[in-house]
PDB file of N, CA and C in Angstrom:
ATOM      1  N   UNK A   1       0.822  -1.186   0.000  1.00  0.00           N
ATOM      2  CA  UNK A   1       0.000   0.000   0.000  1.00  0.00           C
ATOM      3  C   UNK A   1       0.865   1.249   0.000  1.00  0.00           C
ATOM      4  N   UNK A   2       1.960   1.303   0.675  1.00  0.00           N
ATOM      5  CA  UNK A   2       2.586   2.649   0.967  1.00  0.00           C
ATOM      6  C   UNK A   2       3.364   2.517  -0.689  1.00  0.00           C
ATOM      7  N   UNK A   3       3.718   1.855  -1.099  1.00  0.00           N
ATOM      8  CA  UNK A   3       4.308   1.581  -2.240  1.00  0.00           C
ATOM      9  C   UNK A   3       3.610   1.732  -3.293  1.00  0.00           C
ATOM     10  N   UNK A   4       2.168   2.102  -2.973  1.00  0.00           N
ATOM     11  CA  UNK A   4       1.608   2.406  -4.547  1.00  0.00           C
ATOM     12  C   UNK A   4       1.498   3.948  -4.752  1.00  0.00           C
ATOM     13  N   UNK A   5       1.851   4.403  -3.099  1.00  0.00           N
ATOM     14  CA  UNK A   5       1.592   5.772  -2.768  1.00  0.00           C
ATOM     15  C   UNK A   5       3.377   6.769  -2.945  1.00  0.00           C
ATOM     16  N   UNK A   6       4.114   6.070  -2.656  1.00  0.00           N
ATOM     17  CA  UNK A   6       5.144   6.776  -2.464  1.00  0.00           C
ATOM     18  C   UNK A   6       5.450   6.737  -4.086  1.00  0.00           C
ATOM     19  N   UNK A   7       5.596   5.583  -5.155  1.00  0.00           N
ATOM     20  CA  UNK A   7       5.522   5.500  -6.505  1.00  0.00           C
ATOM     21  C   UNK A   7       5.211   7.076  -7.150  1.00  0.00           C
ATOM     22  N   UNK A   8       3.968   7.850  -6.874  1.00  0.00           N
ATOM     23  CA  UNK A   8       3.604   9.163  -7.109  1.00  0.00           C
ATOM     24  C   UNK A   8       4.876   9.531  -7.049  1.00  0.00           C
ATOM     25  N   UNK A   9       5.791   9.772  -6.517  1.00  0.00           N
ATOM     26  CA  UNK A   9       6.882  10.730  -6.207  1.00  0.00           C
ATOM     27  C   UNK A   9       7.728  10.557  -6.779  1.00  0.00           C
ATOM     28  N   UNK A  10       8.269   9.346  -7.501  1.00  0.00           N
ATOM     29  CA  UNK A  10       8.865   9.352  -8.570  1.00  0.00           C
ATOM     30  C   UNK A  10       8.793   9.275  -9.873  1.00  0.00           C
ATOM     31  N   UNK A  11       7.277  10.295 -10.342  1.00  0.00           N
ATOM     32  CA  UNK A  11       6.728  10.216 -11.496  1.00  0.00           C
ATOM     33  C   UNK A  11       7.437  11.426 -12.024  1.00  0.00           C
ATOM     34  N   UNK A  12       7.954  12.684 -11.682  1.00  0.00           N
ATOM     35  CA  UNK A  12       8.698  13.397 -12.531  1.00  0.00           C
ATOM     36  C   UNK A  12       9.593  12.997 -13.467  1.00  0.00           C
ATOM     37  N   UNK A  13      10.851  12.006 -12.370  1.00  0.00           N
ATOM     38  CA  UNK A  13      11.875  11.538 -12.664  1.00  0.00           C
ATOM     39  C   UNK A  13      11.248  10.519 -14.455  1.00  0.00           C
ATOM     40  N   UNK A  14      10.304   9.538 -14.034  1.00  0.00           N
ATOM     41  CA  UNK A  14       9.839   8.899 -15.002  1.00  0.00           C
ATOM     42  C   UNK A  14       9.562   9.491 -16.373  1.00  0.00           C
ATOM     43  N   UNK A  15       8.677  10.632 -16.243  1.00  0.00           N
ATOM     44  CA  UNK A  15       8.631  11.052 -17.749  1.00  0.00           C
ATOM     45  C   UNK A  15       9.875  11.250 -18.697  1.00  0.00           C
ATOM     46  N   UNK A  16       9.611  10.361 -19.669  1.00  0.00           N
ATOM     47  CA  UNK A  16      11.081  10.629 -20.740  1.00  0.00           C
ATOM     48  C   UNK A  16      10.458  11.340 -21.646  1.00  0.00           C
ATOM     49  N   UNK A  17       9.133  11.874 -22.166  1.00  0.00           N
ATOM     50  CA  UNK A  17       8.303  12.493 -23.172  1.00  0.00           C
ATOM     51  C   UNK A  17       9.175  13.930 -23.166  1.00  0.00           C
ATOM     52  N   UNK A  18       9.237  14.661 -24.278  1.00  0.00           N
ATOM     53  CA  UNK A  18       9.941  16.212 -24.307  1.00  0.00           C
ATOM     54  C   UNK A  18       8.336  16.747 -24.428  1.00  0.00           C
ATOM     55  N   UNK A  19       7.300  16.573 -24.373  1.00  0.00           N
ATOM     56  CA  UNK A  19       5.763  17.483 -24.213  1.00  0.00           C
ATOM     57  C   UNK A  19       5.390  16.552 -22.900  1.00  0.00           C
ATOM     58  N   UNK A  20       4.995  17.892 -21.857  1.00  0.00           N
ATOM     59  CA  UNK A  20       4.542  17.552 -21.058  1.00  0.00           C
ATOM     60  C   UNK A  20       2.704  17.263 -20.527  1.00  0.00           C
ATOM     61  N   UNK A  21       1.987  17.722 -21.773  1.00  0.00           N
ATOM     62  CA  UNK A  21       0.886  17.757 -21.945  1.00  0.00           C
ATOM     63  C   UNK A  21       0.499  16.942 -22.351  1.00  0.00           C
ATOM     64  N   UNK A  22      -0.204  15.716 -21.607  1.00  0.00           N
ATOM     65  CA  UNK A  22      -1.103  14.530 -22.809  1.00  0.00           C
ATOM     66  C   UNK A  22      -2.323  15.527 -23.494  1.00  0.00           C
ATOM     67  N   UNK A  23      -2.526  16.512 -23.840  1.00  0.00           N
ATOM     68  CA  UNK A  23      -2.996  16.954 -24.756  1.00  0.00           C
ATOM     69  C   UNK A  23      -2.756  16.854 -25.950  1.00  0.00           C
ATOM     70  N   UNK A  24      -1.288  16.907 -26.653  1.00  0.00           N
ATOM     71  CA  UNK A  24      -0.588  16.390 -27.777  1.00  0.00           C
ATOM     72  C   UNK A  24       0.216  15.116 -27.704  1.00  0.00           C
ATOM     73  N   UNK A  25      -0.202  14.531 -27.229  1.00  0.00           N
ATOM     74  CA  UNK A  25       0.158  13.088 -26.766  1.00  0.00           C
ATOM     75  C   UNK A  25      -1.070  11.872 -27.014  1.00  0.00           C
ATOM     76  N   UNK A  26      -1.489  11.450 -27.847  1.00  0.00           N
ATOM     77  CA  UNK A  26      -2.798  10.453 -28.479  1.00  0.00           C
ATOM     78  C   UNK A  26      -2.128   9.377 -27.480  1.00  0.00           C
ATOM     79  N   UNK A  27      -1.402   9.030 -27.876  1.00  0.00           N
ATOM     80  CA  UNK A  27      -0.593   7.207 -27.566  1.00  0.00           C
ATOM     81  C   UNK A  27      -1.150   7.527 -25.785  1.00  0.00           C
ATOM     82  N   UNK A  28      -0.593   8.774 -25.270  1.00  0.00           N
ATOM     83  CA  UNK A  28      -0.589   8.464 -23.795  1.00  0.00           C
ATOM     84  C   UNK A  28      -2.070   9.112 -23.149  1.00  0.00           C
ATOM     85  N   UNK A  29      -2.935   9.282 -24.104  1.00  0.00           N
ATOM     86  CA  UNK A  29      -4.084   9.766 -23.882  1.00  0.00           C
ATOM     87  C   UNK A  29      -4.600   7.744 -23.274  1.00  0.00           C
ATOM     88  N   UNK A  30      -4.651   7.482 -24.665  1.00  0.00           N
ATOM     89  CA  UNK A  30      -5.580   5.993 -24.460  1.00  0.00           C
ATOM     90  C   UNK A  30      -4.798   5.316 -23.142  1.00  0.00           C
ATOM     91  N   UNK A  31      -3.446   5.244 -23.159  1.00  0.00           N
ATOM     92  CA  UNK A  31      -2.545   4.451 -21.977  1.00  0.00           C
ATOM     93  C   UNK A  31      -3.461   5.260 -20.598  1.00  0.00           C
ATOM     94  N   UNK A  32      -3.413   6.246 -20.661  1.00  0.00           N
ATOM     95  CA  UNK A  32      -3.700   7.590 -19.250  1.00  0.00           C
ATOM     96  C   UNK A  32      -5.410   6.885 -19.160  1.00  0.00           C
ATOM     97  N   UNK A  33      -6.367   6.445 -19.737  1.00  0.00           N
ATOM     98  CA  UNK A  33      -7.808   6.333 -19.530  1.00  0.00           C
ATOM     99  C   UNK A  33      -7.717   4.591 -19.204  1.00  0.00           C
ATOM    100  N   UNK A  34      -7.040   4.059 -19.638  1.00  0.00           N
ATOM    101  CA  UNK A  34      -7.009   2.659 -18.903  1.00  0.00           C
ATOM    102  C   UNK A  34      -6.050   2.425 -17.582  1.00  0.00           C
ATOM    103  N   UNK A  35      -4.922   3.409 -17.600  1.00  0.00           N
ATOM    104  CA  UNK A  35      -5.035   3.433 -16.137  1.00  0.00           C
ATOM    105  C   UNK A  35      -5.856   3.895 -15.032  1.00  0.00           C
ATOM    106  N   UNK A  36      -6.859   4.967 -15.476  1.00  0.00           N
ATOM    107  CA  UNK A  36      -7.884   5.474 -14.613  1.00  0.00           C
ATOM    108  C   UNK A  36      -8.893   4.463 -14.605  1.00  0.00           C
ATOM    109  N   UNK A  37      -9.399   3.400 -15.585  1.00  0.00           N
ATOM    110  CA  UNK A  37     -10.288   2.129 -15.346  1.00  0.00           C
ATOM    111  C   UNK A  37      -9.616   1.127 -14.381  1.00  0.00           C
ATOM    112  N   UNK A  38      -7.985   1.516 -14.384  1.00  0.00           N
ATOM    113  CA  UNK A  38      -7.503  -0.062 -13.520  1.00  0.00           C
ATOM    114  C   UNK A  38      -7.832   0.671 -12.006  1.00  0.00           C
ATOM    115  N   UNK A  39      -7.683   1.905 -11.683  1.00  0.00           N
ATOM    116  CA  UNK A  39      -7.894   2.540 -10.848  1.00  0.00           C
ATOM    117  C   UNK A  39      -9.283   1.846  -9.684  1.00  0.00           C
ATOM    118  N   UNK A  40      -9.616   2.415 -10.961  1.00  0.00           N
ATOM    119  CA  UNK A  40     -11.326   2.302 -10.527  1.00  0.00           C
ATOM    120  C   UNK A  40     -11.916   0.630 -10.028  1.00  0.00           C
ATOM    121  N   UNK A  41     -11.280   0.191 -10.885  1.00  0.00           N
ATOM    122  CA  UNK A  41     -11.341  -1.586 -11.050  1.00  0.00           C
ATOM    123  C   UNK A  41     -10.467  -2.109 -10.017  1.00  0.00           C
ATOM    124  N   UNK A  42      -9.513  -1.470  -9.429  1.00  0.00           N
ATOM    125  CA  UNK A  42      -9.127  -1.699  -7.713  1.00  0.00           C
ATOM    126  C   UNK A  42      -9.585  -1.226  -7.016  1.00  0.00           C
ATOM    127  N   UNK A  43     -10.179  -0.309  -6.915  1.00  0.00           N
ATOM    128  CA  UNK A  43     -10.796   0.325  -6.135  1.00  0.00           C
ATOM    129  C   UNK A  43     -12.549  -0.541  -5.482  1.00  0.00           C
ATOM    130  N   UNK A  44     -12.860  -0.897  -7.066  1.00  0.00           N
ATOM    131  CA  UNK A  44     -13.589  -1.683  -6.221  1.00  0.00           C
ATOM    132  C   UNK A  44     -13.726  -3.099  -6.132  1.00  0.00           C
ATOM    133  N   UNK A  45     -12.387  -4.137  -6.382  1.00  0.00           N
ATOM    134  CA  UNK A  45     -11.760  -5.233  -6.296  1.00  0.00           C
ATOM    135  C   UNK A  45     -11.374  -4.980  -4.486  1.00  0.00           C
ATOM    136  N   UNK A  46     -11.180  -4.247  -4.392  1.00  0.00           N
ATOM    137  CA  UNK A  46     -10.858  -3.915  -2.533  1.00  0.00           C
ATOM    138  C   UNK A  46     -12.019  -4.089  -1.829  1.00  0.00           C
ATOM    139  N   UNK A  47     -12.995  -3.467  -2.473  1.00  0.00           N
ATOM    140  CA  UNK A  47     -14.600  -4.480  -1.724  1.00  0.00           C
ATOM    141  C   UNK A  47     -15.165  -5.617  -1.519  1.00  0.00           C
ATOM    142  N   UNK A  48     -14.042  -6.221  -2.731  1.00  0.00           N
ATOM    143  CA  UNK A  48     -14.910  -7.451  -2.734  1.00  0.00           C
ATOM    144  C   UNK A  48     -14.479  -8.745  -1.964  1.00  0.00           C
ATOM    145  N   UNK A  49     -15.011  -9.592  -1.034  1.00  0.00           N
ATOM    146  CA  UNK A  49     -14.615 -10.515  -0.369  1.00  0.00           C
ATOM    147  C   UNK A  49     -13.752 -11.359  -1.133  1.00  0.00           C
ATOM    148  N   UNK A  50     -12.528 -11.916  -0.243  1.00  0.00           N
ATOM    149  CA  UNK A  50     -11.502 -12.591  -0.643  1.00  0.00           C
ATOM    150  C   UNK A  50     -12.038 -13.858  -1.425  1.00  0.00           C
ATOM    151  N   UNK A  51     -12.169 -13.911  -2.497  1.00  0.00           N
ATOM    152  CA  UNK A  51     -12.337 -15.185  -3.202  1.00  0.00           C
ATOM    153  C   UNK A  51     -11.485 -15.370  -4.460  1.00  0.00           C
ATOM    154  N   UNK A  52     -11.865 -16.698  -4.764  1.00  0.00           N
ATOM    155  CA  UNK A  52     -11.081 -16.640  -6.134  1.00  0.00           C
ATOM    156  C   UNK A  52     -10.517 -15.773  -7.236  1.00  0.00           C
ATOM    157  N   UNK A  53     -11.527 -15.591  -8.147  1.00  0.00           N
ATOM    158  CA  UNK A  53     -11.682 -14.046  -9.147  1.00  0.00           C
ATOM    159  C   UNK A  53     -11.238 -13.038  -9.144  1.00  0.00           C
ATOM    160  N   UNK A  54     -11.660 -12.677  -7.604  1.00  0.00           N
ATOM    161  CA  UNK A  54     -11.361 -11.487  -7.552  1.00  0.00           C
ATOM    162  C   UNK A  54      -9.742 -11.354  -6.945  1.00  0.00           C
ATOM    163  N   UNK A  55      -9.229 -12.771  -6.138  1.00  0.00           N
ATOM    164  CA  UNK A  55      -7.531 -12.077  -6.234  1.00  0.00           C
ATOM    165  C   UNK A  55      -6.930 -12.387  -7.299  1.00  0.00           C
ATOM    166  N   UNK A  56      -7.077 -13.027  -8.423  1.00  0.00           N
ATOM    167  CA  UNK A  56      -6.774 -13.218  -9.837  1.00  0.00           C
ATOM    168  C   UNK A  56      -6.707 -11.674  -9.981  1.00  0.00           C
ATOM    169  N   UNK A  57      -7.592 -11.518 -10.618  1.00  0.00           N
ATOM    170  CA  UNK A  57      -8.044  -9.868 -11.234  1.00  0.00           C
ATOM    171  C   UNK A  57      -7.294  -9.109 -10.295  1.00  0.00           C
ATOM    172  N   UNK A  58      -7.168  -8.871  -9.217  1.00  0.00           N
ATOM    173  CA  UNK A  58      -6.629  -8.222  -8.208  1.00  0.00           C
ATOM    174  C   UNK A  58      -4.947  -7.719  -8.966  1.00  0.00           C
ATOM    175  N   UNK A  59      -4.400  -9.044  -8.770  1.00  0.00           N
ATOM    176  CA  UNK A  59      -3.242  -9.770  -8.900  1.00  0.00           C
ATOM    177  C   UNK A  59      -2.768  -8.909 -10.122  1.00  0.00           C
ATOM    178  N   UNK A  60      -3.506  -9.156 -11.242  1.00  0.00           N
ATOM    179  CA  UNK A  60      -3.120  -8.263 -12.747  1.00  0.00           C
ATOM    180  C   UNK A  60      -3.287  -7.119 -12.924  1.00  0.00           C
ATOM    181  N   UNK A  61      -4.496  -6.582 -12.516  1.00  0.00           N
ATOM    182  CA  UNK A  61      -4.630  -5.317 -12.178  1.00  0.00           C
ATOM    183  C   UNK A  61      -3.332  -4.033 -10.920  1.00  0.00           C
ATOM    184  N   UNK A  62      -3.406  -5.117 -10.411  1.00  0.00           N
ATOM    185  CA  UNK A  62      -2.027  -4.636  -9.684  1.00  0.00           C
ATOM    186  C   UNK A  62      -0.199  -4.308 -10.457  1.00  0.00           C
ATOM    187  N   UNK A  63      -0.478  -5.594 -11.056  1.00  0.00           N
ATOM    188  CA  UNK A  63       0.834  -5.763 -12.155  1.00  0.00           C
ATOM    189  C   UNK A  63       0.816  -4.578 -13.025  1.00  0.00           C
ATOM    190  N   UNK A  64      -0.619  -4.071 -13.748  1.00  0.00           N
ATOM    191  CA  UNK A  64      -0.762  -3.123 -14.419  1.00  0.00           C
ATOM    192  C   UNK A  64      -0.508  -1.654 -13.753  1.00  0.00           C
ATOM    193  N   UNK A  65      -0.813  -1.249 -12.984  1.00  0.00           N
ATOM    194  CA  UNK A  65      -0.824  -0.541 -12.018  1.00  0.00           C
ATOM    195  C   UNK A  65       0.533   0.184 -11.899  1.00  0.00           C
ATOM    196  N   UNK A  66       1.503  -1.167 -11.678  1.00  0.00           N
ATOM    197  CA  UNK A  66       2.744  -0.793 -11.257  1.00  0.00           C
ATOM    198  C   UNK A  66       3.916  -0.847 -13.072  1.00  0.00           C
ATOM    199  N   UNK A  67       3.446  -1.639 -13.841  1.00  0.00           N
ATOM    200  CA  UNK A  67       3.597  -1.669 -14.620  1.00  0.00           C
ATOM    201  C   UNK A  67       3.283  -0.011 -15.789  1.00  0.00           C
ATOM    202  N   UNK A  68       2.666   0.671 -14.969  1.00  0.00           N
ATOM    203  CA  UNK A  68       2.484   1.755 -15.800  1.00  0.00           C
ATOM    204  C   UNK A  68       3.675   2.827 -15.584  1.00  0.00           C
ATOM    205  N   UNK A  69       3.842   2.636 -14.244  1.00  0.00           N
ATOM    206  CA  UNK A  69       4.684   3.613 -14.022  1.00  0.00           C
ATOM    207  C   UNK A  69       6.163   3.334 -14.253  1.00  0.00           C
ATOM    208  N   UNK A  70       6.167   2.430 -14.182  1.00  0.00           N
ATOM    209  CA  UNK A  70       8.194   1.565 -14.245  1.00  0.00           C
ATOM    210  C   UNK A  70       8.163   1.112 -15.913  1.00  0.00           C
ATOM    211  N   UNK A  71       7.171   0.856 -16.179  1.00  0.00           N
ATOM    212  CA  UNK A  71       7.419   0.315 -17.924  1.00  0.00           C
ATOM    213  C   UNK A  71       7.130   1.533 -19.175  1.00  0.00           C
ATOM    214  N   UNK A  72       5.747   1.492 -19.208  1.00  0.00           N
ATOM    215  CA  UNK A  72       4.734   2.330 -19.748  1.00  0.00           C
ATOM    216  C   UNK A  72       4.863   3.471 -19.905  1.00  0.00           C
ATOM    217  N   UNK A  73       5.064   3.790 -19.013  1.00  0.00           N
ATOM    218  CA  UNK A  73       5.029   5.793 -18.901  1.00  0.00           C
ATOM    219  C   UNK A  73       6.370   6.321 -19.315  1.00  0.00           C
ATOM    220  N   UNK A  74       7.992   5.959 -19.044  1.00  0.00           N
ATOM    221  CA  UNK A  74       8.824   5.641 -19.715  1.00  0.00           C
ATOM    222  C   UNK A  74       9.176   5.532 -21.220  1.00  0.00           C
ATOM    223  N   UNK A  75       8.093   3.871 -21.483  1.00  0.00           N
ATOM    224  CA  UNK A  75       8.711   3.644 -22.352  1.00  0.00           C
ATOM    225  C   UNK A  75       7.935   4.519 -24.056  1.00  0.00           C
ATOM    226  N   UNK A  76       6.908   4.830 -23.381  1.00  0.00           N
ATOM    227  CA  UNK A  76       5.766   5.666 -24.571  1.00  0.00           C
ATOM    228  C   UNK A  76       6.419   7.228 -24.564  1.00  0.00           C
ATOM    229  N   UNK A  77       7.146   7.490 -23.449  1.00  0.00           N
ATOM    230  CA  UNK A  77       7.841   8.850 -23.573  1.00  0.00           C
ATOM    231  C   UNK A  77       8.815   8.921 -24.525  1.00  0.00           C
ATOM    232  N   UNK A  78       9.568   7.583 -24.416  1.00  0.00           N
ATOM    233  CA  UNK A  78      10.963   7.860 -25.508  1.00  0.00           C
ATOM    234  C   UNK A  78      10.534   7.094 -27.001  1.00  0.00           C
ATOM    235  N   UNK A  79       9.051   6.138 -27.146  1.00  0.00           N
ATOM    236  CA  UNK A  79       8.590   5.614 -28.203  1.00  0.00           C
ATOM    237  C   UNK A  79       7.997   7.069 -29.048  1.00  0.00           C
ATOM    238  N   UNK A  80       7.544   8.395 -28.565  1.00  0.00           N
ATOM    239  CA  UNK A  80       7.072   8.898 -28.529  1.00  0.00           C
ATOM    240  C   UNK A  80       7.940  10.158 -29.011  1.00  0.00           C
ATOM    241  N   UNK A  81       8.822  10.336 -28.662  1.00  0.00           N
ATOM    242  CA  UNK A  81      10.537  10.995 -28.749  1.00  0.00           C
ATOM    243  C   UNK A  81      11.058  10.423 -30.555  1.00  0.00           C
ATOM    244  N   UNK A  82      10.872   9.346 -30.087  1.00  0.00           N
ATOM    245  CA  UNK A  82      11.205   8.922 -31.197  1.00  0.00           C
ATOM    246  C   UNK A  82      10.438   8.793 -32.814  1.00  0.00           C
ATOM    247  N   UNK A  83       9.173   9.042 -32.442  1.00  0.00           N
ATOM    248  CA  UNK A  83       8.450   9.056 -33.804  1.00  0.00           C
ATOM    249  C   UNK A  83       8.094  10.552 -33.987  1.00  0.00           C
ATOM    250  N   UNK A  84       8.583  11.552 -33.162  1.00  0.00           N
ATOM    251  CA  UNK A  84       8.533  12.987 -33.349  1.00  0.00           C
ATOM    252  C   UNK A  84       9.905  13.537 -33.534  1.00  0.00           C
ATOM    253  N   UNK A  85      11.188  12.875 -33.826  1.00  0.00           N
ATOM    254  CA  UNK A  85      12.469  12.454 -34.235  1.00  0.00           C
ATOM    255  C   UNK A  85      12.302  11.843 -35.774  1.00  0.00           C
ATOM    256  N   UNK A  86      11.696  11.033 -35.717  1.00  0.00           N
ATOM    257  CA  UNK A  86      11.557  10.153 -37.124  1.00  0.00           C
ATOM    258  C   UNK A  86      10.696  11.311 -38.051  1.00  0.00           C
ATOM    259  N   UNK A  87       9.439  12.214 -37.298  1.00  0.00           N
ATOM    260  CA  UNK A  87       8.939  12.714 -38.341  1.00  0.00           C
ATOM    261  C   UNK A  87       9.410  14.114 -38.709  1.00  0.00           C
ATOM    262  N   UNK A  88      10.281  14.790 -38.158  1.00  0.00           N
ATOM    263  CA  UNK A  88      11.143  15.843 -37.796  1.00  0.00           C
ATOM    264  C   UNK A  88      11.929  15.384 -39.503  1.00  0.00           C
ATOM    265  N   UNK A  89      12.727  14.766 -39.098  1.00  0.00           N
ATOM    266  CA  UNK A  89      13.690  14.169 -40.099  1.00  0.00           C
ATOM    267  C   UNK A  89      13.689  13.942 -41.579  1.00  0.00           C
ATOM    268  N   UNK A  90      12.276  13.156 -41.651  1.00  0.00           N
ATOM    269  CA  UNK A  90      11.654  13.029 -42.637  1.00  0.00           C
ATOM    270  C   UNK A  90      10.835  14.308 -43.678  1.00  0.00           C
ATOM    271  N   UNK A  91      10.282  14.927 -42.880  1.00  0.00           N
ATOM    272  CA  UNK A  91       9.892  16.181 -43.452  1.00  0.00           C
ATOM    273  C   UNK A  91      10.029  17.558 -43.657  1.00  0.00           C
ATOM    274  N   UNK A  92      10.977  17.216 -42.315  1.00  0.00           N
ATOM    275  CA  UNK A  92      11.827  19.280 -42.502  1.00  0.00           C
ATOM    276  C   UNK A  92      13.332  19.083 -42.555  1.00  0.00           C
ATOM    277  N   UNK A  93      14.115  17.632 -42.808  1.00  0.00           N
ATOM    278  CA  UNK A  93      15.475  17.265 -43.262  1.00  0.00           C
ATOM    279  C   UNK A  93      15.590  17.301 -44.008  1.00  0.00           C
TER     280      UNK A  93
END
């Protein structure tokens, strides 16, 4: 728990994107709205009595979770770098 909280604090460091606005950012628009569903989808996976299903789902949803911030958010910054590099190149080189 403290670990999903303290994570926040090393989200500066994480962004590799040169735009800091998912406003011009599509790729991290759709990534940014399914992390707010996994959100939500733990949020109320935490209600639900310990059974099967739900620590499955738990379990992945969690992976995702943490997976956004150490993989994802990273790696769409410099995927992202890079096809605004590629189109730079291509059309005003």
């Amino acid at each position: 728990m403290v670990g999903a909280i303290l994570i926040n604090l090393v989200l500066p460091v994480l962004n590799t994107s040169n735009i800091r606005s998912s406003f011009f950012r599509p790729f991290h628009k759709i990534v940014f709205w399914m992390f707010i569903a996994n959100f939500l989808l733990l949020g109320w996976l935490g209600q639900m009595p310990v059974e099967d299903p739900y620590i499955l789902i738990g379990q992945f949803c969690t992976l995702f979770y943490f997976s956004y911030y150490l993989a994802l958010l990273p790696g769409l910054g410099l995927f992202e770098r890079a096809l605004t590099s590629y189109y730079i190149s291509n059309n005003f080189g």
